[in-house]
PDB file of N, CA and C in Angstrom:
ATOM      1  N   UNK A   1       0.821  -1.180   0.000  1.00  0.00           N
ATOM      2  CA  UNK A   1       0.000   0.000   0.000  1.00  0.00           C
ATOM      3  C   UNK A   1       0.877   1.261   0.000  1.00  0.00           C
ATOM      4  N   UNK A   2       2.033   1.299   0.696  1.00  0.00           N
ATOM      5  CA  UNK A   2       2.738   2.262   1.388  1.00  0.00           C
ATOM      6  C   UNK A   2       3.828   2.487  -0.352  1.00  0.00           C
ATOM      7  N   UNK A   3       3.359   1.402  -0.934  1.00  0.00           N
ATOM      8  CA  UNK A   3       4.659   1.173  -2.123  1.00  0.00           C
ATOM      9  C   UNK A   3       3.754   2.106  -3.463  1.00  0.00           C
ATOM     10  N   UNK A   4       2.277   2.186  -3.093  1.00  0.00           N
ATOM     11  CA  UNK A   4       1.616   2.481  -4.358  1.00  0.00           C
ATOM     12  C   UNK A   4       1.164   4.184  -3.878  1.00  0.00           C
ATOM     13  N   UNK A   5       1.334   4.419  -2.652  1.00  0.00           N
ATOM     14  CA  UNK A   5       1.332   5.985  -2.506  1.00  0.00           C
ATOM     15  C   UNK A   5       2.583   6.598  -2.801  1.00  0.00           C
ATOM     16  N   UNK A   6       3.440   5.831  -2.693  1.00  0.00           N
ATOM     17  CA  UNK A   6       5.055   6.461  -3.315  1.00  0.00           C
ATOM     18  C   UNK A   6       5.016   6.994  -4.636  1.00  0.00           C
ATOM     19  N   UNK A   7       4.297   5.985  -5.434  1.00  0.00           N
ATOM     20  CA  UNK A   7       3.892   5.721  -6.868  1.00  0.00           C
ATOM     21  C   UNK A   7       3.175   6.592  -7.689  1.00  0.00           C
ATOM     22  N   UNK A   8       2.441   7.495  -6.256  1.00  0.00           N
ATOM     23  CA  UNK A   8       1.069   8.284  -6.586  1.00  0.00           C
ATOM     24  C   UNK A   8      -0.123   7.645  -7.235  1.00  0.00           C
ATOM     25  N   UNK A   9      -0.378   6.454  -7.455  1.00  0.00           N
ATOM     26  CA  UNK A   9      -1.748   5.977  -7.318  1.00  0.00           C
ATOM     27  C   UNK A   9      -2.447   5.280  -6.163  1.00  0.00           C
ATOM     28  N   UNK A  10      -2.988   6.490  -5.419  1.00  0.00           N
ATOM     29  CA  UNK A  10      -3.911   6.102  -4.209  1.00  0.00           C
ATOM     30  C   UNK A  10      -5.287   5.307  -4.806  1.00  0.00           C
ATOM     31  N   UNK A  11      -5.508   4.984  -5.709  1.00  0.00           N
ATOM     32  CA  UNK A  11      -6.573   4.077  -6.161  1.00  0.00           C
ATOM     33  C   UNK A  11      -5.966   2.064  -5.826  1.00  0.00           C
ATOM     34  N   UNK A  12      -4.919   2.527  -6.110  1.00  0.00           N
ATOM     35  CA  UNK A  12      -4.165   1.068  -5.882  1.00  0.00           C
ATOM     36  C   UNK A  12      -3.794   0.679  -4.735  1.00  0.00           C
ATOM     37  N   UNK A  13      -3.057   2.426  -3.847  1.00  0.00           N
ATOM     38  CA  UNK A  13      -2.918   1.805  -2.227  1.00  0.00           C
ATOM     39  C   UNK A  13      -4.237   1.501  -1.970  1.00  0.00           C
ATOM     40  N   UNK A  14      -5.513   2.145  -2.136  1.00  0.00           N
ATOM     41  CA  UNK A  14      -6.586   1.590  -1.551  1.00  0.00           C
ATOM     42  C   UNK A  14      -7.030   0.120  -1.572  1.00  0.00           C
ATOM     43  N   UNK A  15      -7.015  -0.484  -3.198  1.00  0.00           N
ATOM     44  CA  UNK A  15      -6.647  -1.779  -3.685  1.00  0.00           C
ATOM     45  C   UNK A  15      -6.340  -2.714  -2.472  1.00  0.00           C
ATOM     46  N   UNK A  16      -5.142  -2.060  -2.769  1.00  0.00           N
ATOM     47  CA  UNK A  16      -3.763  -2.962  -1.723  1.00  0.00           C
ATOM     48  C   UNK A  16      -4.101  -2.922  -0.068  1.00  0.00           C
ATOM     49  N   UNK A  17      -4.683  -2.118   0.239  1.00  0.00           N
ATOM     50  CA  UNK A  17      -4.548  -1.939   1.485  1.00  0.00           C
ATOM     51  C   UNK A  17      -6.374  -3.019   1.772  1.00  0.00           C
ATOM     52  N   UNK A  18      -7.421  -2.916   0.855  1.00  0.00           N
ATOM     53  CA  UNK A  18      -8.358  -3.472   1.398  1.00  0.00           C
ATOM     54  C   UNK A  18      -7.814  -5.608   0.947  1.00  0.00           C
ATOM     55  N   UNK A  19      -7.243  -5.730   0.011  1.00  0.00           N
ATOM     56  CA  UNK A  19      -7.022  -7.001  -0.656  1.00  0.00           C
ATOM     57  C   UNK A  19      -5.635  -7.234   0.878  1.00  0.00           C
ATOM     58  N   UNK A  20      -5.109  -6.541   1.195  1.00  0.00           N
ATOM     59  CA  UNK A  20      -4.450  -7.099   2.342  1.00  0.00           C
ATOM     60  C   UNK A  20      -5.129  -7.179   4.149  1.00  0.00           C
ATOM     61  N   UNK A  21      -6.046  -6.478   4.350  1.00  0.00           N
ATOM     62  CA  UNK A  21      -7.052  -6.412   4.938  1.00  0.00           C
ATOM     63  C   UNK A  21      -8.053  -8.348   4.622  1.00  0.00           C
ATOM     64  N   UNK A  22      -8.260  -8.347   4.017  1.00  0.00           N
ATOM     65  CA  UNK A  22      -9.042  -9.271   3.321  1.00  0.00           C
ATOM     66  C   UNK A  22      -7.697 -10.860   3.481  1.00  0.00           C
ATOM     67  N   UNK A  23      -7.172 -10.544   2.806  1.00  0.00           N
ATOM     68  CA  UNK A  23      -5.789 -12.093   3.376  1.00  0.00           C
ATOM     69  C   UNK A  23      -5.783 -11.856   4.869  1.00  0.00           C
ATOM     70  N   UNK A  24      -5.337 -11.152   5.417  1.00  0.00           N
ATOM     71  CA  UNK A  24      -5.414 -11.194   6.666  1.00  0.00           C
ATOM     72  C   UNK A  24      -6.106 -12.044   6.972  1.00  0.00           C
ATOM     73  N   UNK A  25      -7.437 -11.838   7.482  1.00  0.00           N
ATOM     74  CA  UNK A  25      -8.479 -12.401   7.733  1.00  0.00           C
ATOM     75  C   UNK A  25      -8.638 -13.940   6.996  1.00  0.00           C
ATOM     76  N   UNK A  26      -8.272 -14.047   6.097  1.00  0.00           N
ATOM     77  CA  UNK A  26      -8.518 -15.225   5.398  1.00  0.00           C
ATOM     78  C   UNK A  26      -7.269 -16.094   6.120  1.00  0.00           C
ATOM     79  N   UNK A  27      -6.196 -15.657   6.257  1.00  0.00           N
ATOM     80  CA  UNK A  27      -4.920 -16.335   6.754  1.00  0.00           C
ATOM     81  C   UNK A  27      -5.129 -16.620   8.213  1.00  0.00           C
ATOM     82  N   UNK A  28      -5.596 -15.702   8.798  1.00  0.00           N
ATOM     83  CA  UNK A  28      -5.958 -16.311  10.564  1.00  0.00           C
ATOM     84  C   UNK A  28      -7.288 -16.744  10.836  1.00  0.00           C
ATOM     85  N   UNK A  29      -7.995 -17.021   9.777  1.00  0.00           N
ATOM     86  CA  UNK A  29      -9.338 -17.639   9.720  1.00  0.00           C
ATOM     87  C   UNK A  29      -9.063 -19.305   9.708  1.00  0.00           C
ATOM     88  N   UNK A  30      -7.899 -19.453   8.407  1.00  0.00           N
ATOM     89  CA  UNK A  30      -7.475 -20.887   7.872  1.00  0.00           C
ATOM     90  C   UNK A  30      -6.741 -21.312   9.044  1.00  0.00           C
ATOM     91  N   UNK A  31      -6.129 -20.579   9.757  1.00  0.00           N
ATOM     92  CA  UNK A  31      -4.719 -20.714  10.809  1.00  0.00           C
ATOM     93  C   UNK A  31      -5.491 -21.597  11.734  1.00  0.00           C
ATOM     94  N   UNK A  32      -6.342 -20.518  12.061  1.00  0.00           N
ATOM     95  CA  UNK A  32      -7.338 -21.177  13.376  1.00  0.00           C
ATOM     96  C   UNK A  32      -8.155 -22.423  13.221  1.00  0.00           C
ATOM     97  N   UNK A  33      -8.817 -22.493  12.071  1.00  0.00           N
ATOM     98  CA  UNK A  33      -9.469 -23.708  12.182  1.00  0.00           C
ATOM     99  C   UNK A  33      -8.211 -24.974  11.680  1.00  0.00           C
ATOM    100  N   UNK A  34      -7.689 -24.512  10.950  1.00  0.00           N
ATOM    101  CA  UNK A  34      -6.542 -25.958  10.583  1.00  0.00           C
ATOM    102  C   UNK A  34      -6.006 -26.493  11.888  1.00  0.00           C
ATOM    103  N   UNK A  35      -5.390 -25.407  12.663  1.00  0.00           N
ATOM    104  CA  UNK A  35      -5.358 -26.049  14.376  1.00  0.00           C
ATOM    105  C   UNK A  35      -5.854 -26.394  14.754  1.00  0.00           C
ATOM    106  N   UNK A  36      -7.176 -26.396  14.786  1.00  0.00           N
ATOM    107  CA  UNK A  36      -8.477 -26.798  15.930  1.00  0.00           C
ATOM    108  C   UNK A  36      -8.787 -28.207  15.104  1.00  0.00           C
ATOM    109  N   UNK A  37      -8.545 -28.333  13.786  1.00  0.00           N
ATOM    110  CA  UNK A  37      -9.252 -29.416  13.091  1.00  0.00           C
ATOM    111  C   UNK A  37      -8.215 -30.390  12.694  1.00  0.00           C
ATOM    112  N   UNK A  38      -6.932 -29.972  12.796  1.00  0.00           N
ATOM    113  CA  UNK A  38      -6.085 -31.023  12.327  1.00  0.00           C
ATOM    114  C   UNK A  38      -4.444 -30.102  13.408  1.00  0.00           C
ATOM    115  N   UNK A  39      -4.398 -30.422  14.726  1.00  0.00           N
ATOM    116  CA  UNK A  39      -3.909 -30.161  15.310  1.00  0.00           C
ATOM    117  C   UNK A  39      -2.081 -30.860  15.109  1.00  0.00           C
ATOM    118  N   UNK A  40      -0.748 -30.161  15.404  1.00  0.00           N
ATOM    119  CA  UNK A  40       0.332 -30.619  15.733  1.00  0.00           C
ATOM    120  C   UNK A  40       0.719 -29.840  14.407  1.00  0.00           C
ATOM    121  N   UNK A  41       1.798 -30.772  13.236  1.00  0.00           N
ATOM    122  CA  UNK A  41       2.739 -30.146  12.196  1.00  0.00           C
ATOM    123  C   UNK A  41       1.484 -30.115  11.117  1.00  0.00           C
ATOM    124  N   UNK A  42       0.521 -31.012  10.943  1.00  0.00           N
ATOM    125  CA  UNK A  42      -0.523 -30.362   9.650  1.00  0.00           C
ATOM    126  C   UNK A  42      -0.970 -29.253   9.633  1.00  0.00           C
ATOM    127  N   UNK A  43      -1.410 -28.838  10.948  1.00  0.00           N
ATOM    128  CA  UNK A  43      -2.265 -27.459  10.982  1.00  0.00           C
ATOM    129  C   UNK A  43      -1.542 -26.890  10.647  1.00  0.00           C
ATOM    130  N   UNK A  44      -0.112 -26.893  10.928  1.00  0.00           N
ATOM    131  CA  UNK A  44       0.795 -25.756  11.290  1.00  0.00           C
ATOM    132  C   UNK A  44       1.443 -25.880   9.181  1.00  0.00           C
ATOM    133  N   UNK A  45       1.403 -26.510   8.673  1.00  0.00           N
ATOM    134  CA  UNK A  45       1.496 -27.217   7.318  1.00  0.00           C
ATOM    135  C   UNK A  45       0.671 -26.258   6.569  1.00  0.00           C
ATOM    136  N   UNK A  46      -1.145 -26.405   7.269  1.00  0.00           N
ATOM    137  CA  UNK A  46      -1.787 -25.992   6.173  1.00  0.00           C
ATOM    138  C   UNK A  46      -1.984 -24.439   6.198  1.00  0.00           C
ATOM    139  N   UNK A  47      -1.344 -23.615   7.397  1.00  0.00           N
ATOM    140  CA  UNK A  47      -1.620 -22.632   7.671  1.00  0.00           C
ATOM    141  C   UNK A  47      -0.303 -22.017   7.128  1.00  0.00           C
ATOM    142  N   UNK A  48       1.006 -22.704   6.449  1.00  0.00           N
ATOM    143  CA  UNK A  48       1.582 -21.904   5.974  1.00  0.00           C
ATOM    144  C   UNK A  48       1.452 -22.495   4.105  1.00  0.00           C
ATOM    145  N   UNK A  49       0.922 -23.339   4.181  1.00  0.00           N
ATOM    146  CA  UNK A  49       0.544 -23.553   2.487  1.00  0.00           C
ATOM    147  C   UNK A  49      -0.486 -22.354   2.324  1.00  0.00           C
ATOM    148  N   UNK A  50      -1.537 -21.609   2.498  1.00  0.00           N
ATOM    149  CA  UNK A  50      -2.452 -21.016   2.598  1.00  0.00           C
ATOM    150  C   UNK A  50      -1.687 -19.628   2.648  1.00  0.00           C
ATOM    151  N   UNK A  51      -0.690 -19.268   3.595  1.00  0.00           N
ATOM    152  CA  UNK A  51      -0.180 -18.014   3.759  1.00  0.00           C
ATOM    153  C   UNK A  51       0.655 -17.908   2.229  1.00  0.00           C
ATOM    154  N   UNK A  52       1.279 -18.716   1.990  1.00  0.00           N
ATOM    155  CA  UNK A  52       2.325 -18.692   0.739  1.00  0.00           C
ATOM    156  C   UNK A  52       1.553 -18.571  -0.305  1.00  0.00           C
ATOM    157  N   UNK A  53       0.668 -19.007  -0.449  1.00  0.00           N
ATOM    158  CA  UNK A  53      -0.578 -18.793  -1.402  1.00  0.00           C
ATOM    159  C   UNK A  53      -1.076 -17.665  -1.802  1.00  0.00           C
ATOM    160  N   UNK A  54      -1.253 -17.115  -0.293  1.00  0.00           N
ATOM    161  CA  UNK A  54      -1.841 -15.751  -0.606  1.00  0.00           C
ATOM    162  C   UNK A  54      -0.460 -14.615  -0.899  1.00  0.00           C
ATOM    163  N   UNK A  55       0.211 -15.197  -0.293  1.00  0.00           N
ATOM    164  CA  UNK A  55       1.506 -14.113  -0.968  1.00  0.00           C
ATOM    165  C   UNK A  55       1.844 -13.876  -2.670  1.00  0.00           C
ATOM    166  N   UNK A  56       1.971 -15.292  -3.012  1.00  0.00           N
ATOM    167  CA  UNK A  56       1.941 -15.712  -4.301  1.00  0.00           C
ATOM    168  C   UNK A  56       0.332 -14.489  -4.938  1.00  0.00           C
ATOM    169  N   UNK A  57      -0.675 -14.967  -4.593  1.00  0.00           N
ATOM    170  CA  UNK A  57      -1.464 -14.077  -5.479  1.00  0.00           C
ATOM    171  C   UNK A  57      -1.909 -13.211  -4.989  1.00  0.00           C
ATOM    172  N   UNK A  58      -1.128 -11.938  -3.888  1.00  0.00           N
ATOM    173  CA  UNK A  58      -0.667 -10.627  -4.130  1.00  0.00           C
ATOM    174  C   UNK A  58      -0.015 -10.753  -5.137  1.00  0.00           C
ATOM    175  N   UNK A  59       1.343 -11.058  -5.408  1.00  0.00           N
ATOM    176  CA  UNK A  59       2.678 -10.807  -6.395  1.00  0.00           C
ATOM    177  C   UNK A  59       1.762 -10.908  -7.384  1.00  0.00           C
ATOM    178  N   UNK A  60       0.797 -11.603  -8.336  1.00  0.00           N
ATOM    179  CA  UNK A  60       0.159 -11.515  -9.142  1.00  0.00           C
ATOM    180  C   UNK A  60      -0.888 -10.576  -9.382  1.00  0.00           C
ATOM    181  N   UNK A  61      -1.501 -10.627  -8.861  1.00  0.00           N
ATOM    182  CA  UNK A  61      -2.147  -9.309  -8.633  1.00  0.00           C
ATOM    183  C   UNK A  61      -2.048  -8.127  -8.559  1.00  0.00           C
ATOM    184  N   UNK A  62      -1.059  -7.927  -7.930  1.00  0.00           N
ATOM    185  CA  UNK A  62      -0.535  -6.396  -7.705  1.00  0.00           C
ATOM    186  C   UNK A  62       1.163  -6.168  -7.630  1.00  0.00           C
ATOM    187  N   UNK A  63       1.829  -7.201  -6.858  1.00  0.00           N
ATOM    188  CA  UNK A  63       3.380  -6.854  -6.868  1.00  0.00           C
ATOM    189  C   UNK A  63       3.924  -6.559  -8.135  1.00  0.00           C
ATOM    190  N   UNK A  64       3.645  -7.950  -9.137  1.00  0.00           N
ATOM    191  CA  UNK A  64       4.241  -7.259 -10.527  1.00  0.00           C
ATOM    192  C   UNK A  64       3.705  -5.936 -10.893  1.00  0.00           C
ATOM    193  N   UNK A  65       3.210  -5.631 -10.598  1.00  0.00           N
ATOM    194  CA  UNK A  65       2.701  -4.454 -11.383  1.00  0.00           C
ATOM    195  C   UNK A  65       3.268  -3.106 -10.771  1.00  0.00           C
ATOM    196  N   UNK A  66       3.607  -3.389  -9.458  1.00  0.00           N
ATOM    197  CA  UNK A  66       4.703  -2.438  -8.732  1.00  0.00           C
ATOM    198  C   UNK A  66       6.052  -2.981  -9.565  1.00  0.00           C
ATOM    199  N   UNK A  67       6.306  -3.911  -9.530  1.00  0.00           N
ATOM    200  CA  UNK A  67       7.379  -3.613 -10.112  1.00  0.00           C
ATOM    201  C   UNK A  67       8.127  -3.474 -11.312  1.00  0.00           C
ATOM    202  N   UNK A  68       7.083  -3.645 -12.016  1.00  0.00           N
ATOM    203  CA  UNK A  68       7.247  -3.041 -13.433  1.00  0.00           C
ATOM    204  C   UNK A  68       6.594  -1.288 -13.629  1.00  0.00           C
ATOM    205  N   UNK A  69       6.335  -1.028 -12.522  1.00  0.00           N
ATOM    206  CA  UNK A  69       6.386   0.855 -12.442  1.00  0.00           C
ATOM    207  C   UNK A  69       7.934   1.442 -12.160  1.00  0.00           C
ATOM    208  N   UNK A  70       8.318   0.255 -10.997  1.00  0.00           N
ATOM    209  CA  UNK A  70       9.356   1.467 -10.503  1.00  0.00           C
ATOM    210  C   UNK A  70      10.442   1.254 -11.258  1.00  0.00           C
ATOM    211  N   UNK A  71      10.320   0.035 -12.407  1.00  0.00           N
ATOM    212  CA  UNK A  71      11.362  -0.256 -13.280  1.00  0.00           C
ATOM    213  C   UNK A  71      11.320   0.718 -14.728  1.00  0.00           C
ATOM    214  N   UNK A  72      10.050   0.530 -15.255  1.00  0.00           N
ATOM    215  CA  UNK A  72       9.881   1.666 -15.607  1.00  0.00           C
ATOM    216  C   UNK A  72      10.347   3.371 -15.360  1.00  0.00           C
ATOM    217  N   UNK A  73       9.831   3.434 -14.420  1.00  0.00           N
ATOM    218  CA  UNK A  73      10.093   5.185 -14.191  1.00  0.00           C
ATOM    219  C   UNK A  73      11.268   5.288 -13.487  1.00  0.00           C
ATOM    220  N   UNK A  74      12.020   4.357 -13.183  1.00  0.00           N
ATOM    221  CA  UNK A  74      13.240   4.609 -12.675  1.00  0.00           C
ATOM    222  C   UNK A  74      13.615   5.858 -11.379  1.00  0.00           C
ATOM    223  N   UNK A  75      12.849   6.543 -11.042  1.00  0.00           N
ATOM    224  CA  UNK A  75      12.815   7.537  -9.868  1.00  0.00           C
ATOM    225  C   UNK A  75      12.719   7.172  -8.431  1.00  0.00           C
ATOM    226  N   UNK A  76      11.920   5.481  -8.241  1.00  0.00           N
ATOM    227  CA  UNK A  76      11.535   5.654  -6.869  1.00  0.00           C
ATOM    228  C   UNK A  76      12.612   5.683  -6.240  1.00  0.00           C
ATOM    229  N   UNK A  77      12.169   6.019  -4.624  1.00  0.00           N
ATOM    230  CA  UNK A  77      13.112   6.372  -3.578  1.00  0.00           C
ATOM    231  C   UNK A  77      12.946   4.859  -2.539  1.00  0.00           C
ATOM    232  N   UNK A  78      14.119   4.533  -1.934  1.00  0.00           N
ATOM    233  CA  UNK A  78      13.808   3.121  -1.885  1.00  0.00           C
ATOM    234  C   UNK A  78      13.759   4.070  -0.287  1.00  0.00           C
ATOM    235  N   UNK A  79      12.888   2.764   0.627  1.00  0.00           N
ATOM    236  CA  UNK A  79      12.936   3.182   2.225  1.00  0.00           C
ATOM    237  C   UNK A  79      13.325   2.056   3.033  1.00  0.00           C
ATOM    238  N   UNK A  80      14.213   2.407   3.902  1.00  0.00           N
ATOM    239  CA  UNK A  80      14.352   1.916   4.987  1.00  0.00           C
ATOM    240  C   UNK A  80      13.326   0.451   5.686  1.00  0.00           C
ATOM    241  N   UNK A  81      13.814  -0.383   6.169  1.00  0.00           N
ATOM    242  CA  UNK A  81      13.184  -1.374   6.757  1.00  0.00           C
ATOM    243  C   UNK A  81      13.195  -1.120   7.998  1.00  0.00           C
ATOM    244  N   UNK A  82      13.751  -0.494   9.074  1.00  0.00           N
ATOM    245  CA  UNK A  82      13.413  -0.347  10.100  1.00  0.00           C
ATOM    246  C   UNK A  82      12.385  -0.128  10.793  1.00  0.00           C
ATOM    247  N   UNK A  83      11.437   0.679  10.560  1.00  0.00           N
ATOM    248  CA  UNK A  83      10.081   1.412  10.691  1.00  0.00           C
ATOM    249  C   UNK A  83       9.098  -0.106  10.679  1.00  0.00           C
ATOM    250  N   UNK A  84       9.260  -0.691   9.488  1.00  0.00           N
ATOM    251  CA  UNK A  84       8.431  -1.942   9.312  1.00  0.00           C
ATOM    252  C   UNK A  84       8.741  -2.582  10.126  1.00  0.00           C
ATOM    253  N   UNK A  85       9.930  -3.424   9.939  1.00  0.00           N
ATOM    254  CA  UNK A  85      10.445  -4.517  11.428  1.00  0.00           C
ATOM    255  C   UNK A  85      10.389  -3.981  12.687  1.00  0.00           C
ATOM    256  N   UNK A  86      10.345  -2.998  13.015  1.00  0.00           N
ATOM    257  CA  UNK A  86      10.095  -2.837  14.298  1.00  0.00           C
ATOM    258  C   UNK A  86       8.767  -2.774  14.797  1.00  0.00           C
ATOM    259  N   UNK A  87       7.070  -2.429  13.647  1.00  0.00           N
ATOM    260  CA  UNK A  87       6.244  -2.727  13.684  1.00  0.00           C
ATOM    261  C   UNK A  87       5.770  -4.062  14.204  1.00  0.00           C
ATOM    262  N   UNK A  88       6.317  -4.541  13.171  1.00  0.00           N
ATOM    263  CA  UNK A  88       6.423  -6.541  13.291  1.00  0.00           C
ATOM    264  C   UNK A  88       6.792  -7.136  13.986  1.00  0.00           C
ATOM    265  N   UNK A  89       7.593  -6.504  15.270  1.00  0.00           N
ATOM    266  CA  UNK A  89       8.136  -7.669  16.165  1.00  0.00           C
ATOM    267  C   UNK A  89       7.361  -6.537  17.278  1.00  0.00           C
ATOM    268  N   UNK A  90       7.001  -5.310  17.390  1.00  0.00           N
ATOM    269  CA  UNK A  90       5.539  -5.064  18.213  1.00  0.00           C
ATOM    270  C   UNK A  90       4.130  -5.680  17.843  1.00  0.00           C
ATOM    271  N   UNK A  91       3.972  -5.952  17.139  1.00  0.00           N
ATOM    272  CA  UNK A  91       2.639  -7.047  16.808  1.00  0.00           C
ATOM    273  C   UNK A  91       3.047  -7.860  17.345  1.00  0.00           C
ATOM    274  N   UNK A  92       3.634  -8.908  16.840  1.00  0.00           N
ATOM    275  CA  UNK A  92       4.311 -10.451  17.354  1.00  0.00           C
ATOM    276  C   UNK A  92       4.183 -10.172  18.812  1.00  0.00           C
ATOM    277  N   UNK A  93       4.357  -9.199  19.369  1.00  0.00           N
ATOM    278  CA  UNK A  93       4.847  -9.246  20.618  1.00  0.00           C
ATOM    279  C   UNK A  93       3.261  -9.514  21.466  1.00  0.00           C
ATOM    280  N   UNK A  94       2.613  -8.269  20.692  1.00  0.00           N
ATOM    281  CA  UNK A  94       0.664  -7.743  21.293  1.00  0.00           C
ATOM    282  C   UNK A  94       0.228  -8.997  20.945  1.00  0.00           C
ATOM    283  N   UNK A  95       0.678  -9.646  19.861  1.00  0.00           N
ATOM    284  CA  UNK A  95      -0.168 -11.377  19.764  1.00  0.00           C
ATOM    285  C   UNK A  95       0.147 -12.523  20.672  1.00  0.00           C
ATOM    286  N   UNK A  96       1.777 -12.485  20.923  1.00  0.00           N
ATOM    287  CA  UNK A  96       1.687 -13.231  22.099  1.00  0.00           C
ATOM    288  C   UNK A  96       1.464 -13.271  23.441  1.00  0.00           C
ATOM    289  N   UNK A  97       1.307 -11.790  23.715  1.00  0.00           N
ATOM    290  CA  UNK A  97       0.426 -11.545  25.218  1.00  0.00           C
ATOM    291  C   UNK A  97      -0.665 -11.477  25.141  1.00  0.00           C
ATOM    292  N   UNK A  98      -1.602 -11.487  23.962  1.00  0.00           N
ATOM    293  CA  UNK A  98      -2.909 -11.160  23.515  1.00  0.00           C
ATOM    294  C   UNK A  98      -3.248 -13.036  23.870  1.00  0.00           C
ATOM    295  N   UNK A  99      -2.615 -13.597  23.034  1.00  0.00           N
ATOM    296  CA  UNK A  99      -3.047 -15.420  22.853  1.00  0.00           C
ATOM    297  C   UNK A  99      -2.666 -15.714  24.635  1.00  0.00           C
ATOM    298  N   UNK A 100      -1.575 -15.341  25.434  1.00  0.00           N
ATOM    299  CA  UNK A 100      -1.205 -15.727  26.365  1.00  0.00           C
ATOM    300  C   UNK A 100      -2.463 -15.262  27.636  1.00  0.00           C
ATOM    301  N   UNK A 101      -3.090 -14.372  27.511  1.00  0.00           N
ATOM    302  CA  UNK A 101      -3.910 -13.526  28.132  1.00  0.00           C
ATOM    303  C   UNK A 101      -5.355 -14.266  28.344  1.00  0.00           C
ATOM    304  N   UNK A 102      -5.602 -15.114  27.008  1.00  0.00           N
ATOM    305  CA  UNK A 102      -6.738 -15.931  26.564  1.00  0.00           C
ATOM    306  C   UNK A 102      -6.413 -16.627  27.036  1.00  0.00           C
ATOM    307  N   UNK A 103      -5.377 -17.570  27.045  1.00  0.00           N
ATOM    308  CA  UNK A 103      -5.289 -18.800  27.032  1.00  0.00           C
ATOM    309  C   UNK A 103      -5.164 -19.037  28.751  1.00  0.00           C
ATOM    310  N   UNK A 104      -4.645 -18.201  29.844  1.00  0.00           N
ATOM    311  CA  UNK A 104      -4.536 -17.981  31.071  1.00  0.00           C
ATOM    312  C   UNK A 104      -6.447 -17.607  31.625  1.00  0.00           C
ATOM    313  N   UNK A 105      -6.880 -17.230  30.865  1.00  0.00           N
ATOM    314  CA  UNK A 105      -8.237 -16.670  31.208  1.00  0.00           C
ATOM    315  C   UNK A 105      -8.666 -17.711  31.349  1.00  0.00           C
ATOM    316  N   UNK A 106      -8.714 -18.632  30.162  1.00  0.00           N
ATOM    317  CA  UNK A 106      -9.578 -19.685  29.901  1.00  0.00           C
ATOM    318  C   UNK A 106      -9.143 -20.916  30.861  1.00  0.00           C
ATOM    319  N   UNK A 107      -7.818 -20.822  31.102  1.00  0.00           N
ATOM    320  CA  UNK A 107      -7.276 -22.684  32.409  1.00  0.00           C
ATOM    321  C   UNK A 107      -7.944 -21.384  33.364  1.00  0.00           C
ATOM    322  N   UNK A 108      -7.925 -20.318  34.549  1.00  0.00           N
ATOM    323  CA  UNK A 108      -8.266 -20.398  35.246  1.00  0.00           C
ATOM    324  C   UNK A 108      -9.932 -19.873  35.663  1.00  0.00           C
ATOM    325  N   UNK A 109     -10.836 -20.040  34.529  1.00  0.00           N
ATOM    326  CA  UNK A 109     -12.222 -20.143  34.374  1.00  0.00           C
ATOM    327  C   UNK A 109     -12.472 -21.577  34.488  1.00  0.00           C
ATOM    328  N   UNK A 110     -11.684 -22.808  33.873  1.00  0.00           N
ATOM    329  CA  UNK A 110     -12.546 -23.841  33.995  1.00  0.00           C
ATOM    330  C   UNK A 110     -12.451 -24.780  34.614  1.00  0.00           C
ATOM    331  N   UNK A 111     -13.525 -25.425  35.192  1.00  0.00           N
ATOM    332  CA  UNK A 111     -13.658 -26.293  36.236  1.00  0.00           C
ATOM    333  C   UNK A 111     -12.828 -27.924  35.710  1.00  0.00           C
ATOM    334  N   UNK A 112     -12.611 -28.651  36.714  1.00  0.00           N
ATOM    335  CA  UNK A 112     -12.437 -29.645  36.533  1.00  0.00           C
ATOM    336  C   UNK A 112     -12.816 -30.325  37.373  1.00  0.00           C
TER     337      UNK A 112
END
C-alpha cells in the first residue's frame, strides 16, 4: 500500500490496502481452524501452504505491477526497513500476550 502511494496511485494503495485487509483475515481464519481441526505439524502445514498462497497471489495481482512501475520510471526512492520490522516484532509481541492472556483466562475459568 505504502509502495503504491510512493507511486502516486492512491486508487491502488486503496486496492492494496483493502485485498491485504481481506488475506489477513482469510490467513488467521485458515490458521485457526486448521489447528483446531487437524492439530500438531498439519495445521501448522496448512496454515503456511495457505499463507504462501496468498503471498503468491498478491505478487500476481498487484506486486508485478509495482514492479514493473518502478522499473519503468526509474525515480523511486527506496525506504528503509526499520520502521516496518520494528512494527512486526511489536505485533508479534501484542499477539503473544494477547493469545497468552486468553489462554490464562480460559485454564483459570474452567472447572475440573
Amino acid at each position: 500500500m505504502k509502495n503504491w502511494e510512493a507511486l502516486g496511485r492512491p486508487e491502488k494503495a486503496r486496492e492494496s490496502k483493502n485485498w491485504a485487509i481481506m488475506a489477513g483475515v482469510v490467513l488467521l481464519v485458515v490458521t485457526a481452524f486448521s489447528a483446531m481441526a487437524a492439530p500438531g505439524s498439519l495445521g501448522d502445514r496448512m496454515g503456511n501452504i495457505v499463507g504462501i498462497a496468498l503471498l503468491a497471489a498478491w505478487y500476481m495481482s498487484s506486486g508485478r505491477q509495482q514492479v514493473q512501475l518502478v522499473k519503468e520510471s526509474g525515480d523511486y526512492i527506496k525506504r528503509g526497513w526499520g520502521k516496518p520490522l520494528l512494527f512486526a516484532v511489536l505485533a508479534t509481541v501484542a499477539l503473544i500476550l494477547f493469545v497468552g492472556v486468553v489462554a490464562f483466562s480460559m485454564e483459570s475459568g474452567s472447572t475440573y
